[in-house]
C-alpha atoms as a PDB file:
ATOM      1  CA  UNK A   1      -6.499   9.625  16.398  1.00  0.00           C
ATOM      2  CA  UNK A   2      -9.409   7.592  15.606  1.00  0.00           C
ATOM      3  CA  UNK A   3      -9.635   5.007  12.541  1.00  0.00           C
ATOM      4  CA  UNK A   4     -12.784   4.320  11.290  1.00  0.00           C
ATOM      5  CA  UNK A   5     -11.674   0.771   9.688  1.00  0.00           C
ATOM      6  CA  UNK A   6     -15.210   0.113   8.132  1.00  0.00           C
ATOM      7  CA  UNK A   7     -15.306   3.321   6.442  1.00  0.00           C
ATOM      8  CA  UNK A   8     -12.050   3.720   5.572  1.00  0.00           C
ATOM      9  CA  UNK A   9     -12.201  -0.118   3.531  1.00  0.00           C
ATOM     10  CA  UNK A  10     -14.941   1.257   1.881  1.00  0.00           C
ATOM     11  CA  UNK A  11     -13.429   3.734   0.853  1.00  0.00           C
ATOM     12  CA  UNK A  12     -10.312   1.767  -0.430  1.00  0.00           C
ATOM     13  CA  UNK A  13     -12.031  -0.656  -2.235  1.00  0.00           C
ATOM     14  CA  UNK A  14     -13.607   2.677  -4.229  1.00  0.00           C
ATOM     15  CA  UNK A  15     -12.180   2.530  -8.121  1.00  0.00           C
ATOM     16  CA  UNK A  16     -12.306   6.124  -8.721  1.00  0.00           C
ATOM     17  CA  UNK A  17      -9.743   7.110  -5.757  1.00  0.00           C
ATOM     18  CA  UNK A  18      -6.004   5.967  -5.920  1.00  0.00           C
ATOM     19  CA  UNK A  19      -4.532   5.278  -2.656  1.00  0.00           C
ATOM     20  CA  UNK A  20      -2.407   7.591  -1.178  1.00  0.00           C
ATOM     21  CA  UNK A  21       1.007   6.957   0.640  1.00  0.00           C
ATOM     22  CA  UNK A  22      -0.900   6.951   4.391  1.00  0.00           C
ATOM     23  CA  UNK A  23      -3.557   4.695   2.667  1.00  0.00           C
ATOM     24  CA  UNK A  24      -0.999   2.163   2.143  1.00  0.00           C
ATOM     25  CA  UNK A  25       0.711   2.783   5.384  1.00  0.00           C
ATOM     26  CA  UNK A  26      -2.793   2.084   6.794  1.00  0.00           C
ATOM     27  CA  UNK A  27      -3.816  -0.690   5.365  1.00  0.00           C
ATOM     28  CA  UNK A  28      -0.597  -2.361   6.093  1.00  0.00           C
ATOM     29  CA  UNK A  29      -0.703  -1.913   9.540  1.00  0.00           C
ATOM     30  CA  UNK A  30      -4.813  -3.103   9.263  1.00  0.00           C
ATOM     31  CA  UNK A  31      -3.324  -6.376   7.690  1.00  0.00           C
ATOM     32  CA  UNK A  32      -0.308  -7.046  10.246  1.00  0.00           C
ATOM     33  CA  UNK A  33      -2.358  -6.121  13.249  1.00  0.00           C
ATOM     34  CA  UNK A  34      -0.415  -3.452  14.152  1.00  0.00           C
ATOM     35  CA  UNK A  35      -3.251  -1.607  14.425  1.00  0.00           C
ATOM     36  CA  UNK A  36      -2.508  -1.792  18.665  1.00  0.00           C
ATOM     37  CA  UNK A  37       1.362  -0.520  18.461  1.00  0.00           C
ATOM     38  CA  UNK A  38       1.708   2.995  18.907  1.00  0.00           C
ATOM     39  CA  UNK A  39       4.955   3.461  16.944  1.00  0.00           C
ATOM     40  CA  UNK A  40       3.122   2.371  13.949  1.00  0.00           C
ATOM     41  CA  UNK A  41      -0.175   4.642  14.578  1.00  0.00           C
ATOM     42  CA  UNK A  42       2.247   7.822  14.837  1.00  0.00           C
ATOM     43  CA  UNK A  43       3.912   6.923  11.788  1.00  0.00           C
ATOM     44  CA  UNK A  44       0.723   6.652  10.031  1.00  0.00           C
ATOM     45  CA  UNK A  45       0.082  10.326  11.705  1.00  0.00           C
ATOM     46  CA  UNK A  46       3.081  11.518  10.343  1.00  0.00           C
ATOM     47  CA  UNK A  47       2.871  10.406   6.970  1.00  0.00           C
ATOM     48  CA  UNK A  48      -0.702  11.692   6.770  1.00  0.00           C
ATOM     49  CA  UNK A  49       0.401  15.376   8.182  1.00  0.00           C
ATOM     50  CA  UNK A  50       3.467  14.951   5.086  1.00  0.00           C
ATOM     51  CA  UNK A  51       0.248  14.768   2.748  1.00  0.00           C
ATOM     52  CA  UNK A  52      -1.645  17.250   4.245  1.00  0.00           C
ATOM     53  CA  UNK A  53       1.399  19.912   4.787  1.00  0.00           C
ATOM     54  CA  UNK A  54       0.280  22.157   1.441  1.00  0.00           C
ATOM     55  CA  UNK A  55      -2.847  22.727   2.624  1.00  0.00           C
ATOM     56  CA  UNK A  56      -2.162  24.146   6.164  1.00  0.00           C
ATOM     57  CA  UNK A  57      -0.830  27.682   7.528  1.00  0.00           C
ATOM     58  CA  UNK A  58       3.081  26.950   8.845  1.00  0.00           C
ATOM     59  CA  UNK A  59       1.384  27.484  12.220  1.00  0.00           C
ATOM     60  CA  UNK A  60      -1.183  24.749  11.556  1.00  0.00           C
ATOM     61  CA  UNK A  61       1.779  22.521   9.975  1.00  0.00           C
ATOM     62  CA  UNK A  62       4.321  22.884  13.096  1.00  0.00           C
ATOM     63  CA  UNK A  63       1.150  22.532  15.554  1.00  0.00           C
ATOM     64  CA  UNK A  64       0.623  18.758  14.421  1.00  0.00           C
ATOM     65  CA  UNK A  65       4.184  18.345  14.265  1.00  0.00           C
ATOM     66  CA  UNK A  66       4.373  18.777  17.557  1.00  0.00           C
ATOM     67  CA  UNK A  67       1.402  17.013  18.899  1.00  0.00           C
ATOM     68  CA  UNK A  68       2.908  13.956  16.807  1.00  0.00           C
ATOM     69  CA  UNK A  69       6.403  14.293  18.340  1.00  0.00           C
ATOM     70  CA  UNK A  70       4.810  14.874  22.205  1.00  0.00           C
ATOM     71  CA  UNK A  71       3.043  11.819  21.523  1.00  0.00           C
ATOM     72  CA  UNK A  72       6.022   9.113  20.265  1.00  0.00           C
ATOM     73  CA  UNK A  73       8.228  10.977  23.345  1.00  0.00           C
ATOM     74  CA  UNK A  74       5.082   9.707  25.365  1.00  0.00           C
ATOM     75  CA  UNK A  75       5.525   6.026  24.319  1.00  0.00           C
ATOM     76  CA  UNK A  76       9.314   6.277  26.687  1.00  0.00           C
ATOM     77  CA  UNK A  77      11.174   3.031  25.515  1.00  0.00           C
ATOM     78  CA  UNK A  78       8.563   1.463  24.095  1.00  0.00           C
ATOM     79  CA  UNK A  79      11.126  -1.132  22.038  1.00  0.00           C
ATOM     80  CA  UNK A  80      12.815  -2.464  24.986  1.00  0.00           C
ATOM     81  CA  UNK A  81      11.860  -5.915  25.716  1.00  0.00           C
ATOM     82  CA  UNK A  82      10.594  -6.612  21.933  1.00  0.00           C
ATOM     83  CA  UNK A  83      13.672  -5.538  19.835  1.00  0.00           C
ATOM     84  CA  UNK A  84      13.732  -8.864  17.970  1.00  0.00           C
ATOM     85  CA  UNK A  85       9.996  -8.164  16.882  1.00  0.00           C
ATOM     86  CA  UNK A  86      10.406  -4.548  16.018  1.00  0.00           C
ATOM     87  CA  UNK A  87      13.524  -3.895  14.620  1.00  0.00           C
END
Protein backbone atom coordinates (compact mmCIF):
# COMPACT_ATOMS: atom_id res chain seq x y z
CA UNK A 1 0.00 0.00 0.00
CA UNK A 2 1.38 3.21 -1.01
CA UNK A 3 0.63 6.71 0.81
CA UNK A 4 0.94 9.57 -1.10
CA UNK A 5 1.50 11.98 2.11
CA UNK A 6 1.67 15.23 -0.07
CA UNK A 7 -1.48 14.53 -1.73
CA UNK A 8 -3.26 13.10 0.77
CA UNK A 9 -2.52 16.62 3.22
CA UNK A 10 -3.84 18.36 0.50
CA UNK A 11 -6.49 16.80 0.44
CA UNK A 12 -7.16 17.03 4.27
CA UNK A 13 -6.64 20.45 4.61
CA UNK A 14 -9.69 20.67 1.74
CA UNK A 15 -12.96 22.43 3.60
CA UNK A 16 -15.49 20.85 1.51
CA UNK A 17 -14.51 17.06 2.49
CA UNK A 18 -14.98 15.79 6.16
CA UNK A 19 -12.49 13.34 7.21
CA UNK A 20 -13.31 9.96 7.31
CA UNK A 21 -12.48 7.34 10.11
CA UNK A 22 -9.10 6.02 7.98
CA UNK A 23 -8.36 9.80 7.45
CA UNK A 24 -7.97 10.18 11.05
CA UNK A 25 -6.33 6.87 11.52
CA UNK A 26 -3.89 8.27 8.90
CA UNK A 27 -3.07 11.28 9.93
CA UNK A 28 -2.41 10.03 13.35
CA UNK A 29 -0.02 7.67 12.44
CA UNK A 30 1.59 10.73 9.90
CA UNK A 31 1.91 12.76 13.25
CA UNK A 32 3.43 9.91 15.63
CA UNK A 33 5.73 8.61 12.96
CA UNK A 34 4.32 5.49 12.82
CA UNK A 35 4.22 5.81 9.44
CA UNK A 36 7.35 2.85 9.44
CA UNK A 37 5.39 0.18 11.83
CA UNK A 38 3.57 -2.26 9.99
CA UNK A 39 0.92 -3.04 12.62
CA UNK A 40 -0.22 0.44 12.29
CA UNK A 41 -0.18 0.54 8.23
CA UNK A 42 -2.51 -2.72 8.28
CA UNK A 43 -4.76 -1.20 10.62
CA UNK A 44 -5.07 1.78 8.53
CA UNK A 45 -5.78 -1.00 5.61
CA UNK A 46 -8.33 -2.43 7.53
CA UNK A 47 -10.19 0.43 8.56
CA UNK A 48 -10.13 1.75 4.99
CA UNK A 49 -11.52 -1.80 3.50
CA UNK A 50 -14.46 -1.27 6.70
CA UNK A 51 -15.26 2.03 4.62
CA UNK A 52 -15.06 0.72 1.42
CA UNK A 53 -17.04 -2.76 2.22
CA UNK A 54 -20.61 -1.32 0.57
CA UNK A 55 -19.19 -0.70 -2.45
CA UNK A 56 -17.51 -4.09 -3.31
CA UNK A 57 -18.92 -7.65 -4.52
CA UNK A 58 -18.55 -10.17 -1.19
CA UNK A 59 -15.83 -11.68 -3.41
CA UNK A 60 -14.03 -8.34 -3.76
CA UNK A 61 -14.73 -7.69 0.16
CA UNK A 62 -13.26 -11.22 1.46
CA UNK A 63 -10.32 -10.85 -1.26
CA UNK A 64 -8.82 -7.74 0.70
CA UNK A 65 -9.66 -9.32 3.80
CA UNK A 66 -7.46 -11.73 3.16
CA UNK A 67 -4.59 -9.98 1.60
CA UNK A 68 -4.80 -7.76 4.92
CA UNK A 69 -4.78 -10.79 7.26
CA UNK A 70 -1.74 -12.69 5.02
CA UNK A 71 0.01 -9.59 5.50
CA UNK A 72 -0.17 -8.88 9.65
CA UNK A 73 0.48 -13.05 9.82
CA UNK A 74 3.63 -11.91 7.72
CA UNK A 75 4.87 -9.42 10.38
CA UNK A 76 5.50 -13.08 12.87
CA UNK A 77 6.01 -11.52 16.43
CA UNK A 78 6.56 -8.34 15.49
CA UNK A 79 5.82 -6.97 19.38
CA UNK A 80 8.39 -8.98 21.02
CA UNK A 81 11.23 -6.98 22.15
CA UNK A 82 9.11 -3.54 22.16
CA UNK A 83 6.04 -4.48 24.33
CA UNK A 84 6.56 -1.48 26.62
CA UNK A 85 6.33 0.82 23.41
CA UNK A 86 3.44 -0.89 21.78
CA UNK A 87 1.14 -2.06 24.11
Amino acid sequence: MGLNLFAYNLWMDSPNIPPTMSDRLARYIEQTGGISKPWLLAQLRLKKLQERKPNLSPEEYERELVDIHQAVMNLGEWWVGQEDEVF
